[in-house]
N, C-alpha and C. Protein backbone atom coordinates (compact mmCIF):
# COMPACT_ATOMS: atom_id res chain seq x y z
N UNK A 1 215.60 -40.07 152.79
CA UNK A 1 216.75 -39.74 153.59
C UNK A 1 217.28 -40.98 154.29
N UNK A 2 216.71 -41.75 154.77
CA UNK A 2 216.92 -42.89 155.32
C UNK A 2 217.38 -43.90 154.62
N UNK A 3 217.04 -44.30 153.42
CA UNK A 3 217.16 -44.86 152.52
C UNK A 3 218.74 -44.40 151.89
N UNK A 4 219.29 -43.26 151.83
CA UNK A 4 220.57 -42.62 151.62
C UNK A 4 221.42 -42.78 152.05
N UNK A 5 220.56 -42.84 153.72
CA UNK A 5 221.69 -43.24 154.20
C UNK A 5 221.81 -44.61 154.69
N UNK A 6 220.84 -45.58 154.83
CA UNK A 6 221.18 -46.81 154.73
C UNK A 6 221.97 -47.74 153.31
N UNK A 7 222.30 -47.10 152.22
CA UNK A 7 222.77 -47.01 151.28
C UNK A 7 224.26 -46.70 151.52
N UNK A 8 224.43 -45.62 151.91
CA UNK A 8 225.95 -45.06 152.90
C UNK A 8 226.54 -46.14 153.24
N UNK A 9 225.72 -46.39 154.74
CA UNK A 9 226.14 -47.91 155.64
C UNK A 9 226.43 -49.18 154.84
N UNK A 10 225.62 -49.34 153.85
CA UNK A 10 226.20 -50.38 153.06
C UNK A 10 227.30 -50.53 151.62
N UNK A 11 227.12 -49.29 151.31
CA UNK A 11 228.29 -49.28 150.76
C UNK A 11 229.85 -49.18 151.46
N UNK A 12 230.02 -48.40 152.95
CA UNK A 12 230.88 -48.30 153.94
C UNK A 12 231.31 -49.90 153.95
N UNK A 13 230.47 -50.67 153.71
CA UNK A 13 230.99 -52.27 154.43
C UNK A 13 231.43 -53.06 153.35
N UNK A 14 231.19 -52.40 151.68
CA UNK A 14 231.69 -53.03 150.20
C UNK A 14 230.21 -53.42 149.76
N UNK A 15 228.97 -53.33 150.11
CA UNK A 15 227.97 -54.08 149.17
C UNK A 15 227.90 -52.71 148.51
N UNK A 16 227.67 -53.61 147.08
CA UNK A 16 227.46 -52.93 145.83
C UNK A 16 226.15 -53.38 145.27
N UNK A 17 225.13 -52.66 145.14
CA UNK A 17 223.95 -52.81 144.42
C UNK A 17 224.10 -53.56 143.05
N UNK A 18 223.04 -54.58 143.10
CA UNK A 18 223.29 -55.11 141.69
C UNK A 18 222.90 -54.87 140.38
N UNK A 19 222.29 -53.68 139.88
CA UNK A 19 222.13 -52.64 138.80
C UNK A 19 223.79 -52.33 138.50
N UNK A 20 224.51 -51.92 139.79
CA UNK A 20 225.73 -50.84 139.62
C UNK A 20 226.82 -52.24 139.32
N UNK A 21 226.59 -53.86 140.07
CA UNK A 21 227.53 -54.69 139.70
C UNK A 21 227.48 -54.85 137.66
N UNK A 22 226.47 -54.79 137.80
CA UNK A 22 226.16 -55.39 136.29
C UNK A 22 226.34 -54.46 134.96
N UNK A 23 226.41 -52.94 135.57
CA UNK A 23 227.32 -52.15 135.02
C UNK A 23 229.01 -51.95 135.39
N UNK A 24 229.16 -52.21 136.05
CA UNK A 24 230.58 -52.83 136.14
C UNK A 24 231.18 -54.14 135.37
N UNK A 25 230.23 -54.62 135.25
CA UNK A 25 230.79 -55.99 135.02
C UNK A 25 230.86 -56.10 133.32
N UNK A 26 229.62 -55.46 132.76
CA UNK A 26 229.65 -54.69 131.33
C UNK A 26 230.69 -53.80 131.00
N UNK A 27 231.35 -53.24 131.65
CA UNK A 27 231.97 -52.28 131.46
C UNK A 27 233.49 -53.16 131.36
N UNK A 28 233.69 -53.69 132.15
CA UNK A 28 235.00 -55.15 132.54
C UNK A 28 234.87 -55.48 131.05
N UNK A 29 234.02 -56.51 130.54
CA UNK A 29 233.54 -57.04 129.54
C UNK A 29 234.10 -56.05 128.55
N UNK A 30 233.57 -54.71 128.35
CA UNK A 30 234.26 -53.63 127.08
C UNK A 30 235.61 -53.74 127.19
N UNK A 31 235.96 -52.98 128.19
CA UNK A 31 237.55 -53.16 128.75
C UNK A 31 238.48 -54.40 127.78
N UNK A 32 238.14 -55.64 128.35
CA UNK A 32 238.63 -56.45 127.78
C UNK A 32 238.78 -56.76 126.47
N UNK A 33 238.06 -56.30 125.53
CA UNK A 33 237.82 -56.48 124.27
C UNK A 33 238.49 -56.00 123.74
N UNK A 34 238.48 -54.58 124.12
CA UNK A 34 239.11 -53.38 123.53
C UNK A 34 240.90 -53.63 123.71
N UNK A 35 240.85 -54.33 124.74
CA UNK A 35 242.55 -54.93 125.48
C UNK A 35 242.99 -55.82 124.01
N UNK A 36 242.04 -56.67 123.77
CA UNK A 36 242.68 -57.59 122.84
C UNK A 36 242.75 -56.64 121.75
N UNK A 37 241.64 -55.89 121.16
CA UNK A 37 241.74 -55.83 120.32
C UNK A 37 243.25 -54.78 119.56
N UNK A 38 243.56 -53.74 120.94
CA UNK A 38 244.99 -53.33 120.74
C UNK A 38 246.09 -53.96 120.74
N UNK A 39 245.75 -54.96 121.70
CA UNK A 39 247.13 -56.25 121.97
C UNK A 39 247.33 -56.42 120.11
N UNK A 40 245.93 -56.98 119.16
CA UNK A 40 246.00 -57.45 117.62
C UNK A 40 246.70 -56.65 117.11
N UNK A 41 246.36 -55.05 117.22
CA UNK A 41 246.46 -54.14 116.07
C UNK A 41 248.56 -54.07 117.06
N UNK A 42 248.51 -53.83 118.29
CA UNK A 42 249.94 -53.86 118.23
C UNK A 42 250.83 -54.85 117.66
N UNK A 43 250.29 -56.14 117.54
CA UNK A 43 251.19 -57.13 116.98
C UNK A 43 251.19 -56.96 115.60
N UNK A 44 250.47 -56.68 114.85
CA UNK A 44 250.52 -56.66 113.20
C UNK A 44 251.54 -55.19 113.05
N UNK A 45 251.18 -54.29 114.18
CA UNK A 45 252.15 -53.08 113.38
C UNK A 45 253.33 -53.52 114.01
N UNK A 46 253.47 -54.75 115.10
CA UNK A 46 255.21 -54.67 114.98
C UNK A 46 255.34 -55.54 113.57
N UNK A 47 254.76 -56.41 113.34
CA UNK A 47 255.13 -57.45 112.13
C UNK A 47 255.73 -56.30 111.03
N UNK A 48 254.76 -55.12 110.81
CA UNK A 48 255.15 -54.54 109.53
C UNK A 48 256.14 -53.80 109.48
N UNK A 49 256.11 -53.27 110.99
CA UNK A 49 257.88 -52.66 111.41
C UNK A 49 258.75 -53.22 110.62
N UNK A 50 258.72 -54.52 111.01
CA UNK A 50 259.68 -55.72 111.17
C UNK A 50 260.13 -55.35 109.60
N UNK A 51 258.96 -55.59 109.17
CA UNK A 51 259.27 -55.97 107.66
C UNK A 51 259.63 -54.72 106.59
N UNK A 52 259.04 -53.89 107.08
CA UNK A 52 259.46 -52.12 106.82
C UNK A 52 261.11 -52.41 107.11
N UNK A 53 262.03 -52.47 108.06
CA UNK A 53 263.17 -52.23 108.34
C UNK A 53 263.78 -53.30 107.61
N UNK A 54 263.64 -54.58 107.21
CA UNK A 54 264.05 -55.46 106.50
C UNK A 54 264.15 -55.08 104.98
N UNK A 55 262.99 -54.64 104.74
CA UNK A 55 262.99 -53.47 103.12
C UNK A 55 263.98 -52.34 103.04
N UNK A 56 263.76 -51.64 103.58
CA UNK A 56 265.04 -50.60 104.42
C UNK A 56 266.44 -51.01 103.89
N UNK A 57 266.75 -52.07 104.84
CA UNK A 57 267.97 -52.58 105.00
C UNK A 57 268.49 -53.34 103.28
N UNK A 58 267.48 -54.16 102.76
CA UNK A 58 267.75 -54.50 101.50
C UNK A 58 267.94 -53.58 100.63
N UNK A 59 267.02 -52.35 100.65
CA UNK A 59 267.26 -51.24 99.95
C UNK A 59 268.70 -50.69 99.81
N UNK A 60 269.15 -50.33 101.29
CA UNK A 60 270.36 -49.79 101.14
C UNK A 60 271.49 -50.57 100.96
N UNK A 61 271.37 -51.91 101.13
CA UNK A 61 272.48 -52.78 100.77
C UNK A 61 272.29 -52.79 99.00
N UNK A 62 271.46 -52.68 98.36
CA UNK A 62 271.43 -52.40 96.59
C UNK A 62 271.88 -51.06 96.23
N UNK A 63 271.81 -49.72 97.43
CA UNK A 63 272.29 -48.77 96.93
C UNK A 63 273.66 -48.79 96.94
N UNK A 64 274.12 -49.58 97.93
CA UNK A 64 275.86 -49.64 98.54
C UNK A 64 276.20 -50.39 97.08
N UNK A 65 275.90 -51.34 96.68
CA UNK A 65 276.18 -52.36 95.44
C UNK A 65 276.30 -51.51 94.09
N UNK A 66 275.29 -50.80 94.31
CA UNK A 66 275.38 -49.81 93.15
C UNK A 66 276.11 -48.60 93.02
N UNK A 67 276.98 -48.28 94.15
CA UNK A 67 277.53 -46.97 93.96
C UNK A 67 278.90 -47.67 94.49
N UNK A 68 279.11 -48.79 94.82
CA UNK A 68 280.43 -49.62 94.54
C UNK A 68 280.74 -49.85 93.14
N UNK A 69 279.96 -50.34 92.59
CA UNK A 69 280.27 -50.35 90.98
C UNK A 69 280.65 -48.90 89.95
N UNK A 70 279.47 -47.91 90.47
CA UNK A 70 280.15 -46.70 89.68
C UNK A 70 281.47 -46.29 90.16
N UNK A 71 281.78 -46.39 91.60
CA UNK A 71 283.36 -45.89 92.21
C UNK A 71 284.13 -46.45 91.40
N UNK A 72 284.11 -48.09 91.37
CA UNK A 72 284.89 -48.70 90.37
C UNK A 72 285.36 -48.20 88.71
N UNK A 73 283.95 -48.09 88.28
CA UNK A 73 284.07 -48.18 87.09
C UNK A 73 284.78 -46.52 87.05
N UNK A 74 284.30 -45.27 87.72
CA UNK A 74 285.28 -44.04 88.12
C UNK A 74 286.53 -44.11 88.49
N UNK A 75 287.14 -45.07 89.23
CA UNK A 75 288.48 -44.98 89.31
C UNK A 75 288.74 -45.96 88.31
N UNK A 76 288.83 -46.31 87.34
CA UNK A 76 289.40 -46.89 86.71
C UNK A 76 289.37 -46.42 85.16
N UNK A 77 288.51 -45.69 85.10
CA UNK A 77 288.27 -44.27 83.93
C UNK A 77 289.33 -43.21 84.44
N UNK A 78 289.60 -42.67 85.43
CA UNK A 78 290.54 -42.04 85.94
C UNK A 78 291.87 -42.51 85.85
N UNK A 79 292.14 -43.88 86.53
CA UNK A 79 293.36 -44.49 86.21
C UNK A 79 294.10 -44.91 84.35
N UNK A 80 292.86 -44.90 83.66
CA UNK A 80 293.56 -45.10 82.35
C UNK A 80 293.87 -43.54 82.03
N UNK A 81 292.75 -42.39 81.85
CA UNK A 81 293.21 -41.16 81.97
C UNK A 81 294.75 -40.57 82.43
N UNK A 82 294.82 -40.92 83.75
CA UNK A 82 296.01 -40.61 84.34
C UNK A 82 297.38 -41.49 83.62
N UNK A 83 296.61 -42.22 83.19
CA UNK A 83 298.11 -43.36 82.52
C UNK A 83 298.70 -42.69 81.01
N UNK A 84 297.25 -42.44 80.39
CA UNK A 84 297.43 -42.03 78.91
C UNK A 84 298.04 -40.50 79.32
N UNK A 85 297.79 -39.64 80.36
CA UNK A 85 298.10 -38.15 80.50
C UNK A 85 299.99 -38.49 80.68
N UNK A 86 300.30 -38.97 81.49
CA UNK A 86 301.43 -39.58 82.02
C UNK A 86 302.76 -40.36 80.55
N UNK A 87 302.17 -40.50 80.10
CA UNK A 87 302.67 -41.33 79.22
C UNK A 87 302.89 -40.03 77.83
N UNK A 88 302.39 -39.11 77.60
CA UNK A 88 302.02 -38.04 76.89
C UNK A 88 303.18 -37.05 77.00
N UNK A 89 303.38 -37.14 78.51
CA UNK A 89 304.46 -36.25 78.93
C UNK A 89 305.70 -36.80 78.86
N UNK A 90 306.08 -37.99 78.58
CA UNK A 90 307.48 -38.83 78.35
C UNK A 90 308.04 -38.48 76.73
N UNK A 91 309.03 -38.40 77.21
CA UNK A 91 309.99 -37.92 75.84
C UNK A 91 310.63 -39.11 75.41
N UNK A 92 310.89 -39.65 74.29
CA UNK A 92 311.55 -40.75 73.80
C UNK A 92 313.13 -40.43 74.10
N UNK A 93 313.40 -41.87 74.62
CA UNK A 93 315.13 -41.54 75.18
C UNK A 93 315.97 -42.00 73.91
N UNK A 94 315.80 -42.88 73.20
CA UNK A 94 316.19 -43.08 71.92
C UNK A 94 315.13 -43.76 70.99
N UNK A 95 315.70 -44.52 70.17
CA UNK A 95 315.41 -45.04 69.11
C UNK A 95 314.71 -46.54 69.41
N UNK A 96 314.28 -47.46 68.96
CA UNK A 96 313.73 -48.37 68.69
C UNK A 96 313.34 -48.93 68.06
């Protein structure tokens, strides 16, 4: 009992037993490790972000390239269509 509470009194004033520092201080030690070791794993998954959205972006700039060319090559299958339909419907005004 005495002992409990002279324990009390000294913890009241900040002393910390040195069993309980040295599990603290182990524990600091984990802490930290574990700090870096998320700090690592966060920097590599921004890198792959990075590079994920860069793929992304190339991707859809080849889809834009590629469905510019079929528009093209569609309006211009259309435009001879429309020329030859057009031309079909003209009546000869005379001779030649």
């Amino acid at each position: 009992m005495l002992h409990r509470f002279f324990n009390f009194i000294l913890r009241y004033v900040g002393y910390v037993p040195h069993h309980r520092e040295r599990m603290l201080i182990k524990e600091i030690i984990l802490l930290e490790q574990e700090i870096f070791k998320l700090e690592n794993e966060a920097a590599e998954l921004r890198d792959e972000n990075i590079s994920l959205w860069s793929m992304l972006d190339e991707m859809q700039k080849a889809d834009m390239s590629q469905h510019q060319n079929a528009m093209k090559l569609l309006m211009d299958e259309l435009q001879e269509s429309l020329a030859d339909e057009m031309m079909k419907d003209f009546k000869p005004v005379g001779e030649a």
